[in-house]
Protein backbone atom coordinates (compact mmCIF):
# COMPACT_ATOMS: atom_id res chain seq x y z
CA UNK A 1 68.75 -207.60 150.82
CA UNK A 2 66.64 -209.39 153.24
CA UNK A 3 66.60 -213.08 154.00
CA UNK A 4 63.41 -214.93 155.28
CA UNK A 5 63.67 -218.61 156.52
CA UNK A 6 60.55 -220.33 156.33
CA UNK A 7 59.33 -217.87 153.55
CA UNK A 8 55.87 -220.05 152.71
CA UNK A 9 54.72 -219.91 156.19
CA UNK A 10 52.11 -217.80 157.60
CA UNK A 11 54.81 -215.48 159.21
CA UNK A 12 57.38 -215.55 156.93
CA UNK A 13 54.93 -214.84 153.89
CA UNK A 14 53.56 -211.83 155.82
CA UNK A 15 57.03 -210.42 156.25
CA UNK A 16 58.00 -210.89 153.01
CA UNK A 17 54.91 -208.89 151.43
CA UNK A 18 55.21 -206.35 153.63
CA UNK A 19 59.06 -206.23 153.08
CA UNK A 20 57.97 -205.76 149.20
CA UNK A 21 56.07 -203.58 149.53
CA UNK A 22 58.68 -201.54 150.97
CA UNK A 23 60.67 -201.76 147.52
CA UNK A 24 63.32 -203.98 149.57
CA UNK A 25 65.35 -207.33 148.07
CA UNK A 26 63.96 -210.59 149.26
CA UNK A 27 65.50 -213.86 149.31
CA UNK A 28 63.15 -216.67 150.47
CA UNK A 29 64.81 -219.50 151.88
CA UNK A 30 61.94 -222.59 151.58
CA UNK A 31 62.19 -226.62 151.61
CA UNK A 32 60.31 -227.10 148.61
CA UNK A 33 60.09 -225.40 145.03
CA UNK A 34 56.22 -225.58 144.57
CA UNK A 35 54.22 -222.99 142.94
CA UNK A 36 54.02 -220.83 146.03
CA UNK A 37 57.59 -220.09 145.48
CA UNK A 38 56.88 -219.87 141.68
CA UNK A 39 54.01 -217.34 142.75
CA UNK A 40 56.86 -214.98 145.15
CA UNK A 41 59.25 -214.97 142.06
CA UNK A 42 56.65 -213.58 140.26
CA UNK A 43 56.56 -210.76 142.56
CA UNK A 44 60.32 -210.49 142.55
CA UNK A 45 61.35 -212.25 145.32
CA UNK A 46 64.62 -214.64 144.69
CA UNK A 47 63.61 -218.11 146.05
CA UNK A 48 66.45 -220.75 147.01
CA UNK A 49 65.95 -224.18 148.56
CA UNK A 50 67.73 -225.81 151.40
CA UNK A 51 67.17 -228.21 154.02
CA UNK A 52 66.83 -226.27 157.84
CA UNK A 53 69.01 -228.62 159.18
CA UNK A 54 71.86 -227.89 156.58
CA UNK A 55 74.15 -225.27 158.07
CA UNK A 56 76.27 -225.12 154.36
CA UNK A 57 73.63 -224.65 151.94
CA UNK A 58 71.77 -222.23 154.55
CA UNK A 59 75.09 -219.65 154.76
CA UNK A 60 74.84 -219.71 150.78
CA UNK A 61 71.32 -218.51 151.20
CA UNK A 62 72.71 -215.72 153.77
CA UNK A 63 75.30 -214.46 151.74
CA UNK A 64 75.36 -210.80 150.98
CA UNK A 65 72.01 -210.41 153.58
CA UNK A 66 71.91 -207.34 155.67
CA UNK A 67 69.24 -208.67 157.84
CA UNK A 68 67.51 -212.02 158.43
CA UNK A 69 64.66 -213.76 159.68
CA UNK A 70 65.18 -217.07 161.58
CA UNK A 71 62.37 -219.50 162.62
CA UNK A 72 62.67 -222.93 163.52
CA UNK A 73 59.25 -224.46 162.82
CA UNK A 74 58.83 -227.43 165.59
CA UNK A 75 59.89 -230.95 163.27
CA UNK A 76 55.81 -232.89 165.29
CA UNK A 77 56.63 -235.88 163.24
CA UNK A 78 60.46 -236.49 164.66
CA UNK A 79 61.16 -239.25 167.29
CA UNK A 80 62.59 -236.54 169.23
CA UNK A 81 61.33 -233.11 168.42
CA UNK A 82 63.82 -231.30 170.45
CA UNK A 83 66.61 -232.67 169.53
CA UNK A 84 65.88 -232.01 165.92
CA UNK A 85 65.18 -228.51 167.08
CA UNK A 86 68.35 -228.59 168.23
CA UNK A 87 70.26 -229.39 165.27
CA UNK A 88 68.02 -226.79 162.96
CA UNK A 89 68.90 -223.95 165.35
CA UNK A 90 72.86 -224.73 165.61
CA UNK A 91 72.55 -224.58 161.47
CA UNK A 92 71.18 -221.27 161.48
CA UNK A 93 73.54 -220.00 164.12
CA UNK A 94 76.10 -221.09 162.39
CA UNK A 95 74.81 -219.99 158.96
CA UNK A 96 73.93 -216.15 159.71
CA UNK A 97 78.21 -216.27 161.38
CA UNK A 98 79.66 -218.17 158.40
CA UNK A 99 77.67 -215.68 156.06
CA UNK A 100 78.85 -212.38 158.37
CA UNK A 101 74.77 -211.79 159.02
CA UNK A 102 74.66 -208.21 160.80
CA UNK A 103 71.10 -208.29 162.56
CA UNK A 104 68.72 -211.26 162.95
CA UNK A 105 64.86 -211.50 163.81
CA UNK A 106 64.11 -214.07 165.50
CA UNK A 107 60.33 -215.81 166.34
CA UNK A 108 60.64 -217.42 169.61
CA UNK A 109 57.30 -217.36 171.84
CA UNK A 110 55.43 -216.42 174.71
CA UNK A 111 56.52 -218.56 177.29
CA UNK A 112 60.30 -218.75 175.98
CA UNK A 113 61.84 -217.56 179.21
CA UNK A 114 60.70 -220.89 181.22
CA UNK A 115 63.28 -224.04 180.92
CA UNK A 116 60.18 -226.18 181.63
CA UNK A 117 56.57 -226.60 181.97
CA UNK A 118 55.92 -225.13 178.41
CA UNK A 119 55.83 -228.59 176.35
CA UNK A 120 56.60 -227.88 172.53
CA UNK A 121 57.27 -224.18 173.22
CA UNK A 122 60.93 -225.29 175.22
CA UNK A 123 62.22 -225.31 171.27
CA UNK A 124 62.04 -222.13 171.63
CA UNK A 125 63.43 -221.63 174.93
CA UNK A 126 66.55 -224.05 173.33
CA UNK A 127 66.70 -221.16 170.27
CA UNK A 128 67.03 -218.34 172.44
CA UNK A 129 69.96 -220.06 174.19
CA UNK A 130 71.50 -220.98 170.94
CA UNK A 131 71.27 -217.81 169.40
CA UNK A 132 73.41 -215.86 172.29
CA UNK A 133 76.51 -217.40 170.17
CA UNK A 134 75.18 -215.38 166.70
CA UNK A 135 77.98 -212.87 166.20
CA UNK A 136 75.91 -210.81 164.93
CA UNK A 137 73.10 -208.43 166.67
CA UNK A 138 69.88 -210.34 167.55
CA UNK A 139 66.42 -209.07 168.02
CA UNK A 140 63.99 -212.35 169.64
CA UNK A 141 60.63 -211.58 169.07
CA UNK A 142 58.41 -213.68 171.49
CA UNK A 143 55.01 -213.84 170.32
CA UNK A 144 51.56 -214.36 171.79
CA UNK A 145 49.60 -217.66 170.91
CA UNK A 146 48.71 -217.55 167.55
CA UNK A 147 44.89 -216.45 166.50
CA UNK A 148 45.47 -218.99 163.54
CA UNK A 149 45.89 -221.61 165.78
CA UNK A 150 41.97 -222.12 166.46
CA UNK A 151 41.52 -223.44 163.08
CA UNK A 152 43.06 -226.27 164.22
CA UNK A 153 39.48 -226.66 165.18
CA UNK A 154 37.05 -225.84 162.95
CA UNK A 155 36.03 -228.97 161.67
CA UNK A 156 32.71 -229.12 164.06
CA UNK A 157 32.11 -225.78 164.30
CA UNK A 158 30.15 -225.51 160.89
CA UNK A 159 27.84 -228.55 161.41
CA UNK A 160 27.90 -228.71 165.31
CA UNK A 161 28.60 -225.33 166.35
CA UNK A 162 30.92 -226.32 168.68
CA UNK A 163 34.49 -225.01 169.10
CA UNK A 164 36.82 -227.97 170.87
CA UNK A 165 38.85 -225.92 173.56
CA UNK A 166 42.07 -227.66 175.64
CA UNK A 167 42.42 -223.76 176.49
CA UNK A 168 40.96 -223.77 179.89
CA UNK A 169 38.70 -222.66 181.79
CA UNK A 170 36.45 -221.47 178.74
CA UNK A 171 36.30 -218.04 180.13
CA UNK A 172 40.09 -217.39 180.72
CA UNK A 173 41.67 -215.19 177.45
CA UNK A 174 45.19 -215.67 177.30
CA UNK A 175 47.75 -213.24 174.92
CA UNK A 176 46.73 -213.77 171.49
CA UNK A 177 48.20 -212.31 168.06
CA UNK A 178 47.69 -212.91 164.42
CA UNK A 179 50.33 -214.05 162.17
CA UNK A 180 49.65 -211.53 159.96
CA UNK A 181 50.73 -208.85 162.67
CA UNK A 182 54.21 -211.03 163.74
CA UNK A 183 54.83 -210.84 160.07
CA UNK A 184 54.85 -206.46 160.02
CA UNK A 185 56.59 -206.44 163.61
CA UNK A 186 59.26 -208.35 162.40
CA UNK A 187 59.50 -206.52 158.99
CA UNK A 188 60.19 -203.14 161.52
CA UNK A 189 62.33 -205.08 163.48
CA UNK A 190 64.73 -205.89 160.64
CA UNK A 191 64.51 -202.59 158.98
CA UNK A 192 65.53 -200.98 162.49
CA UNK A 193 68.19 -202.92 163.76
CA UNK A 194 69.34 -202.59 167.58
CA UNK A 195 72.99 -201.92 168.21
CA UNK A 196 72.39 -204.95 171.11
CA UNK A 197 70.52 -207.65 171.96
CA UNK A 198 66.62 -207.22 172.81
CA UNK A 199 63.33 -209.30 173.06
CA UNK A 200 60.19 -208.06 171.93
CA UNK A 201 57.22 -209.36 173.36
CA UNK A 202 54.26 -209.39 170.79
CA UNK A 203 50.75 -209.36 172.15
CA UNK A 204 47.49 -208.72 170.08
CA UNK A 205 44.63 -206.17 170.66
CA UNK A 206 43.41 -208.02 172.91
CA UNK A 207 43.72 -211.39 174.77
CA UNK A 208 41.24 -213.71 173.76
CA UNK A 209 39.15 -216.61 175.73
CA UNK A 210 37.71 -219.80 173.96
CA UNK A 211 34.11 -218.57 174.49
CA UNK A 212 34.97 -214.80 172.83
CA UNK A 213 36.41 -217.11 169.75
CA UNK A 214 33.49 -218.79 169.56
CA UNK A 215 31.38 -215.67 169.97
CA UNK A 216 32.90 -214.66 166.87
CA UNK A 217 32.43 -217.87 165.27
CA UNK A 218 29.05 -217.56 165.62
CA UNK A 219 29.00 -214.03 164.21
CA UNK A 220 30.71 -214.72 161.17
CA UNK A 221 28.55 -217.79 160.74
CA UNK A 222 25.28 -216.57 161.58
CA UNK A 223 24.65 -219.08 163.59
CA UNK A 224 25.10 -220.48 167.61
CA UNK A 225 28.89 -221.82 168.42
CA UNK A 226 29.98 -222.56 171.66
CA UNK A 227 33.01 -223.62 173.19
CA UNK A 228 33.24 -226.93 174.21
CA UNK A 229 36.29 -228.17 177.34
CA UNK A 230 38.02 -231.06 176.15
CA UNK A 231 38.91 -233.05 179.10
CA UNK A 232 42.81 -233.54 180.14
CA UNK A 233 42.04 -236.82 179.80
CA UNK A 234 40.98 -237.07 176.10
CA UNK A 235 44.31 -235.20 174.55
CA UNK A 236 46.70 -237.99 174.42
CA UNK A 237 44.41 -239.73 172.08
CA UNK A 238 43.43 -236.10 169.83
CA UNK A 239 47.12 -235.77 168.92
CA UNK A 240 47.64 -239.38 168.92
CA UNK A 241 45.22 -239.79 166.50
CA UNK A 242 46.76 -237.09 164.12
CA UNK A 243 49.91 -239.71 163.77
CA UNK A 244 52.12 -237.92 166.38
CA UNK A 245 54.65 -239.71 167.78
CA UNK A 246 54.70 -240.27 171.63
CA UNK A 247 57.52 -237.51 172.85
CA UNK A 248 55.15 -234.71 170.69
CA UNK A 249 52.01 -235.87 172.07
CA UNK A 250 53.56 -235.40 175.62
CA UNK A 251 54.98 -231.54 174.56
CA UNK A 252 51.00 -230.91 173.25
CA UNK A 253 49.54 -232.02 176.77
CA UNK A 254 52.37 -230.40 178.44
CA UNK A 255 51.90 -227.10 176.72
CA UNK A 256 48.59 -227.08 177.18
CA UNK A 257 49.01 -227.54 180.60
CA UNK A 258 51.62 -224.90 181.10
CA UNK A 259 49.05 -222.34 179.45
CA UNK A 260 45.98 -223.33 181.63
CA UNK A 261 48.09 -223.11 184.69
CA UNK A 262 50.17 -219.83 184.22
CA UNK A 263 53.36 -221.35 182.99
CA UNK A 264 53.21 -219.96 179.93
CA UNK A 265 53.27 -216.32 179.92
CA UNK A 266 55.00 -213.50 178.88
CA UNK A 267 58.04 -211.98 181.09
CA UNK A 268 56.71 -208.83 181.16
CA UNK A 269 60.24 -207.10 181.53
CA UNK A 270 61.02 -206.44 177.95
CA UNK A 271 59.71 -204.25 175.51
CA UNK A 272 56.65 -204.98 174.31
CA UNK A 273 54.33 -204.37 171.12
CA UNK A 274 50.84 -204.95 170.23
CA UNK A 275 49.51 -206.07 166.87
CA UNK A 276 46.42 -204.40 166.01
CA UNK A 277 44.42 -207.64 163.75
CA UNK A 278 41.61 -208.33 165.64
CA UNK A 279 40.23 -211.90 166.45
CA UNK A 280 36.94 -211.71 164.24
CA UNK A 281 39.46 -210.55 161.39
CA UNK A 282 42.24 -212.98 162.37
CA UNK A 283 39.81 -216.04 162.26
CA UNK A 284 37.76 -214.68 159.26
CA UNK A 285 40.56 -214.78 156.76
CA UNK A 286 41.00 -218.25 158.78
CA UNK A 287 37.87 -219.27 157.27
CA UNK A 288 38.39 -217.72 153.74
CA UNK A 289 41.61 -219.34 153.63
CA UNK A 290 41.57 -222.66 150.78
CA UNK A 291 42.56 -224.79 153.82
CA UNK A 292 39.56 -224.20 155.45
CA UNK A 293 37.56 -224.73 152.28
């Protein structure tokens, strides 16, 4: 049987279909009993609740799991988003070795390796470090930059055919993957455990530039988009304005930052993977999706 933290997110709910699809037990660990996790039961998945933070009820969830996949989803609207980071990871850790987890999966990030520079992404610099105490084997899988992540902006691109960009210059593609592909690397991942430690490194197809996503756009609109630079300058006040508090509207700028100037990049040293979802399909089923209705 196979745990999945997180099991309603993008990653987690790809893992989980592909993992029953494989005719393998699921447990879906979620923070709310909503008809998603209604919808997964129906399937056959079992579906328990409990709080990321709480190391007790998590090791109930873990019990009698033979592998399990840990995320630790960034907490944007905490005072201090690392520090609740902080607390979430030492409750896994100390979950999966209360519960006698053999092998964990990981998501940690491109980017992971630096201690600074790297803004939001450092959570996952602070999970990697935590999870060198699991007692159990550990497979990190660091992936690229989301393709999801552009439908963060959307919104103008129907009307005004322009794609906002704080990825920059326009023309520079940087490692890219689609959720949907962390989702089957990590399902392979926990079905062939390492006897030791390792870090995957997860790229897509392709690395991808603001002006090829908005190429795309435009293609699946059938109609001109072009990316548009949003000025240093201006993204204090776009994250601001979507009720952030200060210390997570510095880790946005910062990782930004740490992207447009080379800080946040893979390693290169480890093993590495590519997904094989392309951008036009990654940001199609972006569009299709009811949150982008």
């Amino acid at each position: 049987m196979y745990v999945i933290t997180g099991g309603l997110g993008q990653t987690g709910s790809a893992l989980g279909k592909l993992l029953l699809e494989k005719k393998q037990l699921l447990r879906l660990v979620v923070r709310k009993d909503d008809a998603r996790a209604q919808a997964w039961r129906a399937q056959g998945a079992e579906v328990v609740m409990a709080d990321m933070g709480d190391a007790k009820a998590l090791a109930r969830a873990f019990e009698g799991a033979q592998g399990a996949y840990l995320m630790n989803p960034p907490d944007y609207t905490a005072g201090d988003l690392f520090a609740r980071a902080q607390a979430v990871q030492a409750a896994l850790v100390t979950a999966a070795n209360e519960a006698g987890v053999p092998h964990v999966v990981a998501l940690s990030s491109v980017g992971a390796h630096q201690p600074s520079g790297t803004g939001n992404i450092r959570t996952t610099h602070l999970f990697e470090n935590q999870l060198r105490d699991l007692r159990g084997t550990c497979t990190v899988l660091r992936a690229a930059n989301f393709a999801e992540n552009w439908a963060w902006s959307f919104k103008p691109v129907p009307e005004q055919g322009v794609l906002p960009s704080m990825l920059l210059p326009l023309d520079r593609a940087v490692p890219t993957v689609s959720a949907r592909d962390i989702g089957r690397t990590a399902a392979e991942l926990l079905l062939d455990p390492a006897g030791q430690r390792r870090i995957v490194e997860l790229h897509g197809p392709s690395p991808v530039s603001p002006n090829e996503a908005a190429a795309v756009l435009a293609a699946l609109l059938g109609k001109p988009v072009h990316a548009e630079a949003v000025p240093e300058s201006a993204w204090p006040a776009v994250f601001a304005a979507l009720g952030f508090p200060p210390a997570t509207v510095e880790a946005f700028c910062e990782m930004y930052r740490g992207f447009n100037d080379g800080t946040v990049s893979f390693e290169g040293t480890h093993q590495t993977r590519y997904g094989a979802t392309d951008i036009r399909t990654a940001l199609s089923a972006c569009m299709s999706a009811p949150s982008q209705a």
